[in-house]
PDB file of N, CA and C in Angstrom:
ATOM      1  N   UNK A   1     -19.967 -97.721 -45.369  1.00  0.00           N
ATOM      2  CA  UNK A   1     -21.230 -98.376 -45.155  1.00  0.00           C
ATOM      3  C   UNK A   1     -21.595 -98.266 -43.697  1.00  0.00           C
ATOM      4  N   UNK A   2     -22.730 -97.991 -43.536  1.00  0.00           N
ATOM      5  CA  UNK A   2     -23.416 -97.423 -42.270  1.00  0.00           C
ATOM      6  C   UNK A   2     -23.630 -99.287 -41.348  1.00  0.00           C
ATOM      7  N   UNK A   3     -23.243 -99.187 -39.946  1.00  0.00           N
ATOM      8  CA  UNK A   3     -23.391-100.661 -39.053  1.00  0.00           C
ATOM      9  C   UNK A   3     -24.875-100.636 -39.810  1.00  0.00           C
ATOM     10  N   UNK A   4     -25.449-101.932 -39.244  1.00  0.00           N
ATOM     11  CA  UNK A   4     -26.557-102.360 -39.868  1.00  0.00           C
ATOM     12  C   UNK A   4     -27.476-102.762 -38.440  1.00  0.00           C
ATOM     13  N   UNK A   5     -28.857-102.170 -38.634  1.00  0.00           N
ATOM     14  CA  UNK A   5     -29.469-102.038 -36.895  1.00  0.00           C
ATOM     15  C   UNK A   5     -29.557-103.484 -36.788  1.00  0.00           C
ATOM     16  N   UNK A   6     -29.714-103.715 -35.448  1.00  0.00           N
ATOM     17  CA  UNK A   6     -29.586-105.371 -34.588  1.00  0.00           C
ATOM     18  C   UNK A   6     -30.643-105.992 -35.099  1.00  0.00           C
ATOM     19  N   UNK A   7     -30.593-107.293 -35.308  1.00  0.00           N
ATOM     20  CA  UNK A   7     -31.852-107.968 -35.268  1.00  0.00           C
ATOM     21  C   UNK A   7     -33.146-107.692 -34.736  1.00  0.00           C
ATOM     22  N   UNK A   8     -33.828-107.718 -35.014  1.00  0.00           N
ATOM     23  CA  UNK A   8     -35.509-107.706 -34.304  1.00  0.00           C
ATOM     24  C   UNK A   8     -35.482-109.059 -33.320  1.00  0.00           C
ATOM     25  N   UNK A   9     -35.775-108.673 -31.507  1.00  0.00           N
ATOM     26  CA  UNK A   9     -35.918-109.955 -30.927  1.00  0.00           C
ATOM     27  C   UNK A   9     -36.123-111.161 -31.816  1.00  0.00           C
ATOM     28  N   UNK A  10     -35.918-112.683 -31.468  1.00  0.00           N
ATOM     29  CA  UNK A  10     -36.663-113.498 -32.237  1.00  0.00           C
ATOM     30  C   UNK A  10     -35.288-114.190 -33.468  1.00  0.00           C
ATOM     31  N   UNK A  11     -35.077-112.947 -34.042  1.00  0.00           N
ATOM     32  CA  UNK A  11     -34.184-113.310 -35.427  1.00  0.00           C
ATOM     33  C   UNK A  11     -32.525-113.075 -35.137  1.00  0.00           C
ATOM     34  N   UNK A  12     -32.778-114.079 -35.896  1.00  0.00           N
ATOM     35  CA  UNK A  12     -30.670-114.538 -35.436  1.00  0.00           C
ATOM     36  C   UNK A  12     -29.798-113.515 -36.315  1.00  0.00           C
ATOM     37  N   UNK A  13     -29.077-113.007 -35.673  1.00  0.00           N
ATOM     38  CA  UNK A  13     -27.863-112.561 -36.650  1.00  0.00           C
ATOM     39  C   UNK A  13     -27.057-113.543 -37.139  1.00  0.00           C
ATOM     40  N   UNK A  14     -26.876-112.977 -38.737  1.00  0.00           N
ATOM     41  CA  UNK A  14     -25.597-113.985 -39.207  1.00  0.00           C
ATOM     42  C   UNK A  14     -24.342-113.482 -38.659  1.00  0.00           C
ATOM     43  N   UNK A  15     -23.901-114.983 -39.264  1.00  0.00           N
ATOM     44  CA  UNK A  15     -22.636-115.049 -38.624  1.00  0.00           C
ATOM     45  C   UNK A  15     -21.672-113.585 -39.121  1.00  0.00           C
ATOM     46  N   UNK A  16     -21.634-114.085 -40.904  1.00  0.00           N
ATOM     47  CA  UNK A  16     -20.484-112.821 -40.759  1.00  0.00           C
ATOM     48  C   UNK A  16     -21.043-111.786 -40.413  1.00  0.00           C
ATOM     49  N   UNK A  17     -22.154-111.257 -40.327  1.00  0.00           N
ATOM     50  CA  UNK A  17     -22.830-109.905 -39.852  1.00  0.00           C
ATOM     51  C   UNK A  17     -21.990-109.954 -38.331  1.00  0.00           C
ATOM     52  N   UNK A  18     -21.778-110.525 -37.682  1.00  0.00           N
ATOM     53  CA  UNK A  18     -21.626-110.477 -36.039  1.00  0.00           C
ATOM     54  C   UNK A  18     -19.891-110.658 -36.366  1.00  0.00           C
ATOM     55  N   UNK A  19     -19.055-110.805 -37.202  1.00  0.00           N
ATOM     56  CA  UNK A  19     -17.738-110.744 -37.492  1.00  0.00           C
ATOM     57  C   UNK A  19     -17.588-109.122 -38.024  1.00  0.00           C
ATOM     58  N   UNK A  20     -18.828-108.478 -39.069  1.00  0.00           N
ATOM     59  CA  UNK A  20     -18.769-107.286 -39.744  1.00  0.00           C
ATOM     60  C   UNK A  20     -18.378-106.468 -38.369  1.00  0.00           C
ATOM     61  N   UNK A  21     -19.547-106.367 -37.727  1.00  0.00           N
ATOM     62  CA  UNK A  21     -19.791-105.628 -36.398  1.00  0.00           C
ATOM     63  C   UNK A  21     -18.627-105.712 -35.427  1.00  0.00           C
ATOM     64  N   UNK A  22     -17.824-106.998 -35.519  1.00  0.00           N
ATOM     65  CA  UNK A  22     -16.980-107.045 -34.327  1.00  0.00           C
ATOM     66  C   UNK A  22     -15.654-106.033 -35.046  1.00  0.00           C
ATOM     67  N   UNK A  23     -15.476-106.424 -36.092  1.00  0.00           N
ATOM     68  CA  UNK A  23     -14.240-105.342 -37.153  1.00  0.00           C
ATOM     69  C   UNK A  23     -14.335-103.658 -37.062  1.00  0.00           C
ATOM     70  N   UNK A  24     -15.710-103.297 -37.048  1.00  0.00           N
ATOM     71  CA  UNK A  24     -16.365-101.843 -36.982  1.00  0.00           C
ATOM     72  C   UNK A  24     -16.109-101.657 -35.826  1.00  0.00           C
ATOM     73  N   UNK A  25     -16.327-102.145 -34.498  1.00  0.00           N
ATOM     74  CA  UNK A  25     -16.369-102.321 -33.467  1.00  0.00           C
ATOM     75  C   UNK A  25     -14.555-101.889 -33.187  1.00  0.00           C
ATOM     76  N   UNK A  26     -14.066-103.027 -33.012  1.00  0.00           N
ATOM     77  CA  UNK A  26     -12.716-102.889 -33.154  1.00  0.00           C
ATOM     78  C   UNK A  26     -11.766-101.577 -33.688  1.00  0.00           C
ATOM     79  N   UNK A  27     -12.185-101.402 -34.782  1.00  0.00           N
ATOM     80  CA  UNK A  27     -11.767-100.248 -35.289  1.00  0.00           C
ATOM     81  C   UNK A  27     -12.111 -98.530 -34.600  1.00  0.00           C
ATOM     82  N   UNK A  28     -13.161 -98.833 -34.073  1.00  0.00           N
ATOM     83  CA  UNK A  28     -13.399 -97.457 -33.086  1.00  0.00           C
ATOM     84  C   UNK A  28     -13.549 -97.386 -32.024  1.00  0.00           C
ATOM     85  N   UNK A  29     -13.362 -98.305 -31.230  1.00  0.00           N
ATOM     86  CA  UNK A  29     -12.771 -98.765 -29.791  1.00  0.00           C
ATOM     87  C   UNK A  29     -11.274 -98.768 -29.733  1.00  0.00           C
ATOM     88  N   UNK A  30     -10.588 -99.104 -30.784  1.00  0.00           N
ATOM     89  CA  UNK A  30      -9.193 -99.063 -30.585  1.00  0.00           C
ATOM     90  C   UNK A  30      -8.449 -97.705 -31.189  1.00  0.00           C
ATOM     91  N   UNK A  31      -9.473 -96.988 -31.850  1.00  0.00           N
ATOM     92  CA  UNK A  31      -9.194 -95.717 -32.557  1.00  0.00           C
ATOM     93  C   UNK A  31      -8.042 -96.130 -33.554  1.00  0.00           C
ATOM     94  N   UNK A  32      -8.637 -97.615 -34.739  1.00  0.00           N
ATOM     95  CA  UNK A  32      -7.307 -97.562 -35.405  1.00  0.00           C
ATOM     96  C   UNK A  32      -7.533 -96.366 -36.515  1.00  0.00           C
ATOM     97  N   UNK A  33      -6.318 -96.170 -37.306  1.00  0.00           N
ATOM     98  CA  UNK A  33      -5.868 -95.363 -38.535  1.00  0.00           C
ATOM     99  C   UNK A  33      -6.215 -95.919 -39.745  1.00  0.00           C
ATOM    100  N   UNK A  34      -6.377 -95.545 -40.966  1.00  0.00           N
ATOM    101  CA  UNK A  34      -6.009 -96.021 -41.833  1.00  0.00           C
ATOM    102  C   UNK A  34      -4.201 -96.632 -41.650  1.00  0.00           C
ATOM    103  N   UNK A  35      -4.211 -97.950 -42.261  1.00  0.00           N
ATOM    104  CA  UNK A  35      -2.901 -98.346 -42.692  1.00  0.00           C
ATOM    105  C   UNK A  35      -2.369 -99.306 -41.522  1.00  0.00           C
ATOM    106  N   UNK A  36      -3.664 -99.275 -40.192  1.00  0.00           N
ATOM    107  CA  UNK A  36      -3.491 -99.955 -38.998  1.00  0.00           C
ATOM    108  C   UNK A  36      -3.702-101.547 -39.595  1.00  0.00           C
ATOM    109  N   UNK A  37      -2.548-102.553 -38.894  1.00  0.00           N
ATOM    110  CA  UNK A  37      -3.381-103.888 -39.076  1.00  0.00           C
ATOM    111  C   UNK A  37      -4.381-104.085 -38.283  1.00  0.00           C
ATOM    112  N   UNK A  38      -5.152-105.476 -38.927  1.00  0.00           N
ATOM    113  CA  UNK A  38      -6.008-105.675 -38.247  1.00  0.00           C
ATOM    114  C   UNK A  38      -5.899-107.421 -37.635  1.00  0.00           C
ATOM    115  N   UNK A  39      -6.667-108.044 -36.569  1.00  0.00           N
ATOM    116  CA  UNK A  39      -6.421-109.283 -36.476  1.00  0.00           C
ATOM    117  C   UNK A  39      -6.527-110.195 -37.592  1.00  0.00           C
ATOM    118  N   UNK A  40      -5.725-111.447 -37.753  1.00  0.00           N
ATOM    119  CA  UNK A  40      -5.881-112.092 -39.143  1.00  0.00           C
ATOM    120  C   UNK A  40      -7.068-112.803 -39.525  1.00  0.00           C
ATOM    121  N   UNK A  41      -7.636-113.504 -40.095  1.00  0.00           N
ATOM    122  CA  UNK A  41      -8.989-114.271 -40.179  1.00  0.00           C
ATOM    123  C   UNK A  41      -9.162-115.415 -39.252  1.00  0.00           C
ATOM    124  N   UNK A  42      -7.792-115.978 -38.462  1.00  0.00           N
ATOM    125  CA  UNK A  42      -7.596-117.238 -37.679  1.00  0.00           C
ATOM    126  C   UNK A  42      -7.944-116.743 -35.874  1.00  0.00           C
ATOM    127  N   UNK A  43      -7.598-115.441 -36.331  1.00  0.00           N
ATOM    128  CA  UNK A  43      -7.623-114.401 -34.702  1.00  0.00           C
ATOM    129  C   UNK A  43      -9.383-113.879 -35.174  1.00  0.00           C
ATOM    130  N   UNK A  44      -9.893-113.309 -35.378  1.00  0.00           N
ATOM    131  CA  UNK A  44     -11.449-112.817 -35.918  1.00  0.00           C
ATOM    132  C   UNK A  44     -12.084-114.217 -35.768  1.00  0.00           C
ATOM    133  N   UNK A  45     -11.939-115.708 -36.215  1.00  0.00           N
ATOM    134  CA  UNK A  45     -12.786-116.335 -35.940  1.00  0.00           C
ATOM    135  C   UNK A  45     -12.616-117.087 -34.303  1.00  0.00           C
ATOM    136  N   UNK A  46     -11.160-117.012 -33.838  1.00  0.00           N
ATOM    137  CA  UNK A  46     -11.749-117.119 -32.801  1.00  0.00           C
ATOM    138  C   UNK A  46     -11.850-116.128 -31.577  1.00  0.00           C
ATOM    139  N   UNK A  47     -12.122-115.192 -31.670  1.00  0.00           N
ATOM    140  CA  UNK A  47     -12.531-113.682 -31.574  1.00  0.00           C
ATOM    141  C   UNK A  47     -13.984-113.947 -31.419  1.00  0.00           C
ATOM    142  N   UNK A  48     -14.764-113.687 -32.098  1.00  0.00           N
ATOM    143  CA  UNK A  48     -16.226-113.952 -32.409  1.00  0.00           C
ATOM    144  C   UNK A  48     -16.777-115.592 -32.696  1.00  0.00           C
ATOM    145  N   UNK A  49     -16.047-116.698 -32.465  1.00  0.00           N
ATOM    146  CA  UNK A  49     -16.529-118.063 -32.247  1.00  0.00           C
ATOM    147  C   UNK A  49     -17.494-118.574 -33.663  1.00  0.00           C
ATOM    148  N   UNK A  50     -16.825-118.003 -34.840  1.00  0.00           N
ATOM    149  CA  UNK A  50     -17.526-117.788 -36.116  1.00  0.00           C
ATOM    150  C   UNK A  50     -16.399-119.266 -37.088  1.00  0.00           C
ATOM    151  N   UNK A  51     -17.034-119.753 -38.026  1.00  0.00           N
ATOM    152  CA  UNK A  51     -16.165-120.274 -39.179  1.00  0.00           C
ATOM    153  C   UNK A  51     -15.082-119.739 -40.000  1.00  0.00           C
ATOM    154  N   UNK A  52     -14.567-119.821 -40.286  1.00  0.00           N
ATOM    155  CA  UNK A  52     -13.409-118.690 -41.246  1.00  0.00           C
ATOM    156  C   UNK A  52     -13.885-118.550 -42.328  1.00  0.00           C
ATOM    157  N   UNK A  53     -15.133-119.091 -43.248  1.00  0.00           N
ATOM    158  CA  UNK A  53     -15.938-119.149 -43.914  1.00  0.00           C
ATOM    159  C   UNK A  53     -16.554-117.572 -43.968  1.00  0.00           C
ATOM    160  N   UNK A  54     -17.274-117.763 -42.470  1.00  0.00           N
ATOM    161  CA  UNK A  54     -17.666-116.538 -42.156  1.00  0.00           C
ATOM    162  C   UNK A  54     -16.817-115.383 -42.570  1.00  0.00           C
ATOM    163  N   UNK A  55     -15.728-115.130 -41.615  1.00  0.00           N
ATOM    164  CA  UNK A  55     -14.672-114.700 -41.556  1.00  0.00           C
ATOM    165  C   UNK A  55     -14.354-113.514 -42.795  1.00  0.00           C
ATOM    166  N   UNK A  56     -14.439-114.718 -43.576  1.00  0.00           N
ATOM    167  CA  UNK A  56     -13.952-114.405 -45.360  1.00  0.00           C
ATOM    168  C   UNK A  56     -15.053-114.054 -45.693  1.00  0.00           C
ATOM    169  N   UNK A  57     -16.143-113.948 -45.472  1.00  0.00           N
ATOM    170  CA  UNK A  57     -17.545-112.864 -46.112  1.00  0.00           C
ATOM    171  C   UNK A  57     -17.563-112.019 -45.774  1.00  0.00           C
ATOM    172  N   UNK A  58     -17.252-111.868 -44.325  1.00  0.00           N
ATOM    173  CA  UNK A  58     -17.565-110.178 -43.379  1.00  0.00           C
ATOM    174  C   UNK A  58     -16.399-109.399 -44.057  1.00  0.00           C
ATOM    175  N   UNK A  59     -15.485-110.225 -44.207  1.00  0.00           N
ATOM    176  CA  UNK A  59     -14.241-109.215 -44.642  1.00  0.00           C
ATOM    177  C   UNK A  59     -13.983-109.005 -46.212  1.00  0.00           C
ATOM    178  N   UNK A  60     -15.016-109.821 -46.917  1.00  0.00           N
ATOM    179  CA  UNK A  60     -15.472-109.215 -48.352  1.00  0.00           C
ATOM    180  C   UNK A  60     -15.911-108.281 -48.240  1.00  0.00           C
ATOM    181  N   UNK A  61     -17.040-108.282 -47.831  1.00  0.00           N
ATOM    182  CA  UNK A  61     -18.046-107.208 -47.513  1.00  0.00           C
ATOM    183  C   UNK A  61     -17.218-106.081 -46.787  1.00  0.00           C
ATOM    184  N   UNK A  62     -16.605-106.018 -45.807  1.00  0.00           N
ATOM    185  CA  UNK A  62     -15.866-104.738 -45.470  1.00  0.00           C
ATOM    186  C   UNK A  62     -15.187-104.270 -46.357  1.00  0.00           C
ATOM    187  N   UNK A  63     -14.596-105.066 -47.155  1.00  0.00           N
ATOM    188  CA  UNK A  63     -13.613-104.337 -48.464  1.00  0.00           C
ATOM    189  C   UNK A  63     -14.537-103.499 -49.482  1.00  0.00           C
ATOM    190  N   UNK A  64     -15.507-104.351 -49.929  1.00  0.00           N
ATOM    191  CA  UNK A  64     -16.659-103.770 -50.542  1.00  0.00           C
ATOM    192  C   UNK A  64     -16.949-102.471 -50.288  1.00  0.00           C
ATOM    193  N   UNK A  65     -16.770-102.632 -49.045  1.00  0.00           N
ATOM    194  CA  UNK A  65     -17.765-101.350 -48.717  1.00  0.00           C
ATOM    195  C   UNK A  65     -16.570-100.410 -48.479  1.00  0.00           C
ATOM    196  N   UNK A  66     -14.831-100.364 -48.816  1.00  0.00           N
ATOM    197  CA  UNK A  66     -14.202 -99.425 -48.289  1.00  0.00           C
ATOM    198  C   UNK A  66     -13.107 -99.226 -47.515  1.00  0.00           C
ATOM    199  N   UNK A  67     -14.200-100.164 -45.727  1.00  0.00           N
ATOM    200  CA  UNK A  67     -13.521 -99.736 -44.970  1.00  0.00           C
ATOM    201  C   UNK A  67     -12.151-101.118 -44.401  1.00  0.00           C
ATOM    202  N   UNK A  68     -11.412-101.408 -45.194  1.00  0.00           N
ATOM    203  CA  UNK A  68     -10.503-102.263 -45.276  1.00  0.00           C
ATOM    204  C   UNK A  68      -9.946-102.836 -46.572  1.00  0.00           C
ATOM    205  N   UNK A  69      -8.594-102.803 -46.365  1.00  0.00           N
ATOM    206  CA  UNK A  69      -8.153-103.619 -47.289  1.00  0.00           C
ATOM    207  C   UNK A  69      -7.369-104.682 -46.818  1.00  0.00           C
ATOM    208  N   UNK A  70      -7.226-105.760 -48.164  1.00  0.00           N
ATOM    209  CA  UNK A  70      -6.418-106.837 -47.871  1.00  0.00           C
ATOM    210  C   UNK A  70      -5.538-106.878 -48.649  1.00  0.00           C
ATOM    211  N   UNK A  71      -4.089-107.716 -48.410  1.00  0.00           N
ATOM    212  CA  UNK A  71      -3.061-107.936 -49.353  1.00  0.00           C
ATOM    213  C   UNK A  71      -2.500-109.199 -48.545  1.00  0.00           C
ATOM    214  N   UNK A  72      -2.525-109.992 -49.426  1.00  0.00           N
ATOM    215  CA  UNK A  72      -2.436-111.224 -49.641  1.00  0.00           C
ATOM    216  C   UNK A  72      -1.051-111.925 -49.066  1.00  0.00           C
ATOM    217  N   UNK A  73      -0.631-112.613 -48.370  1.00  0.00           N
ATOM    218  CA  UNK A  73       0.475-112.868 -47.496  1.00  0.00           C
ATOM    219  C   UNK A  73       1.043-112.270 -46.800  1.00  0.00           C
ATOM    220  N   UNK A  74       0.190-110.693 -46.654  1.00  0.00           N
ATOM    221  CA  UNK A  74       0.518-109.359 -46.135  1.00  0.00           C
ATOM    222  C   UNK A  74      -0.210-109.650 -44.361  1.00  0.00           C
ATOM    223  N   UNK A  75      -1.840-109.306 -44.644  1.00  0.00           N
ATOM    224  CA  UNK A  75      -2.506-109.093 -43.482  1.00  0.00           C
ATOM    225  C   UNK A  75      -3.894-107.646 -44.502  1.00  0.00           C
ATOM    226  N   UNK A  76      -4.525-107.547 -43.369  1.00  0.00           N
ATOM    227  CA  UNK A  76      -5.674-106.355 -43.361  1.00  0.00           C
ATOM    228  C   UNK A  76      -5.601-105.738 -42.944  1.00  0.00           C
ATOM    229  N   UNK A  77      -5.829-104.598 -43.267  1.00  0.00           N
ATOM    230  CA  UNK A  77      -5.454-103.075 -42.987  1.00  0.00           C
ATOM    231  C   UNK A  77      -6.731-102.345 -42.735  1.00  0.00           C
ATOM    232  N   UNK A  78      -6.416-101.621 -42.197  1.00  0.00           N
ATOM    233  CA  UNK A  78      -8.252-100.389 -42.340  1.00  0.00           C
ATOM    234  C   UNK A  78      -7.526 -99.459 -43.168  1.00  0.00           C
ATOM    235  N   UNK A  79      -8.375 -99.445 -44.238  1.00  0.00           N
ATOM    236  CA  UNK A  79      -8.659 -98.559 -45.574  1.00  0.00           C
ATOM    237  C   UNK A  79      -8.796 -96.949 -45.030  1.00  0.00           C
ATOM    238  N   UNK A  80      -7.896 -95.944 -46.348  1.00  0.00           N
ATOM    239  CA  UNK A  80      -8.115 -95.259 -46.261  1.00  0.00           C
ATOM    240  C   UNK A  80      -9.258 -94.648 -46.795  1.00  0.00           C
ATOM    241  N   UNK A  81     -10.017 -93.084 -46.155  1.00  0.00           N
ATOM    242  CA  UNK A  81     -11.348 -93.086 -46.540  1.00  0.00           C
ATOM    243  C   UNK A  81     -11.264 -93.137 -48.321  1.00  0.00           C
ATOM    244  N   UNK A  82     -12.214 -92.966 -48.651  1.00  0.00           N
ATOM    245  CA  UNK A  82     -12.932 -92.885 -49.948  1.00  0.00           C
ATOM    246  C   UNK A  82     -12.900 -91.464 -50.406  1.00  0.00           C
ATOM    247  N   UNK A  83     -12.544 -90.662 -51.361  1.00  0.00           N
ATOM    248  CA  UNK A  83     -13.021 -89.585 -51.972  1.00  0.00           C
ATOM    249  C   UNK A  83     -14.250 -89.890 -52.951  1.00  0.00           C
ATOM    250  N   UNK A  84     -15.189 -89.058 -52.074  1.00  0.00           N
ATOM    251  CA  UNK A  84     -16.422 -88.897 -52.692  1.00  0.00           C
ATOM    252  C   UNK A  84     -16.671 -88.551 -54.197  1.00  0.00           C
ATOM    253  N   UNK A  85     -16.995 -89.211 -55.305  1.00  0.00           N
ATOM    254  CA  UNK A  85     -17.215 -88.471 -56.967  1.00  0.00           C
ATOM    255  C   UNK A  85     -18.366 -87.410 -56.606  1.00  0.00           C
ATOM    256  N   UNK A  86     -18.051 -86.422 -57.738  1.00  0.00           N
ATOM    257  CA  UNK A  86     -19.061 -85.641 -57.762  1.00  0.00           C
ATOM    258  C   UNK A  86     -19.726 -85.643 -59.324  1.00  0.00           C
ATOM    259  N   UNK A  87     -20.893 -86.179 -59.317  1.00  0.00           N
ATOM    260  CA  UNK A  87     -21.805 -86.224 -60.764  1.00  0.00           C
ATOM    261  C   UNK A  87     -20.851 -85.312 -61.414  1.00  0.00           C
ATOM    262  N   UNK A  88     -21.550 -83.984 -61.081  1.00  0.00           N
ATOM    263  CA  UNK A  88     -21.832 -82.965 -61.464  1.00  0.00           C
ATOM    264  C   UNK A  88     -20.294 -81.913 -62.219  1.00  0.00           C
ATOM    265  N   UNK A  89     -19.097 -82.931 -60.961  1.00  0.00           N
ATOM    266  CA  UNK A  89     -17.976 -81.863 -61.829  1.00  0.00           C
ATOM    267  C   UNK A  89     -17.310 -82.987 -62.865  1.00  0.00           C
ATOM    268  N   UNK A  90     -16.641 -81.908 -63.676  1.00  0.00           N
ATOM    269  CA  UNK A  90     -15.551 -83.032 -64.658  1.00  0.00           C
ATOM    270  C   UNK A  90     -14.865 -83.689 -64.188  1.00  0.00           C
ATOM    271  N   UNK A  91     -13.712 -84.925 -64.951  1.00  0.00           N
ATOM    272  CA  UNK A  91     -12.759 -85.065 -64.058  1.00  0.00           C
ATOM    273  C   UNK A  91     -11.909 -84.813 -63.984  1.00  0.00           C
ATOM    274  N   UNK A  92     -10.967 -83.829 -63.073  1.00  0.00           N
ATOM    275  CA  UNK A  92     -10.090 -82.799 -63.124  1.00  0.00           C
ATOM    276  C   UNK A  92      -8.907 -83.257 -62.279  1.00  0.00           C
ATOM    277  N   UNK A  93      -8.008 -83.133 -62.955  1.00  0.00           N
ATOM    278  CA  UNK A  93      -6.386 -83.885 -61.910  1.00  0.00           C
ATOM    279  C   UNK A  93      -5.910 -82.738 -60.703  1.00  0.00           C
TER     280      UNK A  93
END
């Protein structure tokens, strides 16, 4: 999922939007890998001065979209990429 352009003067960014951005951010400033951890939701909110509420949406939404995963008493990881489907071919092993 492509960053999402800044607010228009005037209009507030949400919160987890400004947690999304700080994760994207993070991730290509620090040049992580797939399989890299990432800070936990207690470090991200106070990182970006956000709710853990927040926290836990931006990092839905990053999973959603791919670029992270989570495992559960584990930590978050940055996801490996995605293989693209193709309509058009069968599905072939």
């Amino acid at each position: 999922m492509a960053r999402r352009a800044p607010a228009p003067s005037g209009e507030r960014t949400l919160r987890y939007q400004q947690v999304y951005d700080h994760v994207v951010d993070l991730i290509e400033a620090q040049g992580l890998e797939p399989g890299d951890r990432l800070p936990s939701t207690t470090e991200l909110a106070e990182q970006t001065s956000v709710s853990l509420i927040s926290v836990r949406r931006a990092l839905d939404e990053l999973e959603r979209s791919g670029r992270i995963v989570r495992h559960k008493g584990v930590g978050t990881f940055v996801a490996r990429g995605r293989i693209p489907a193709h309509p058009a071919r069968s599905g072939e092993l």
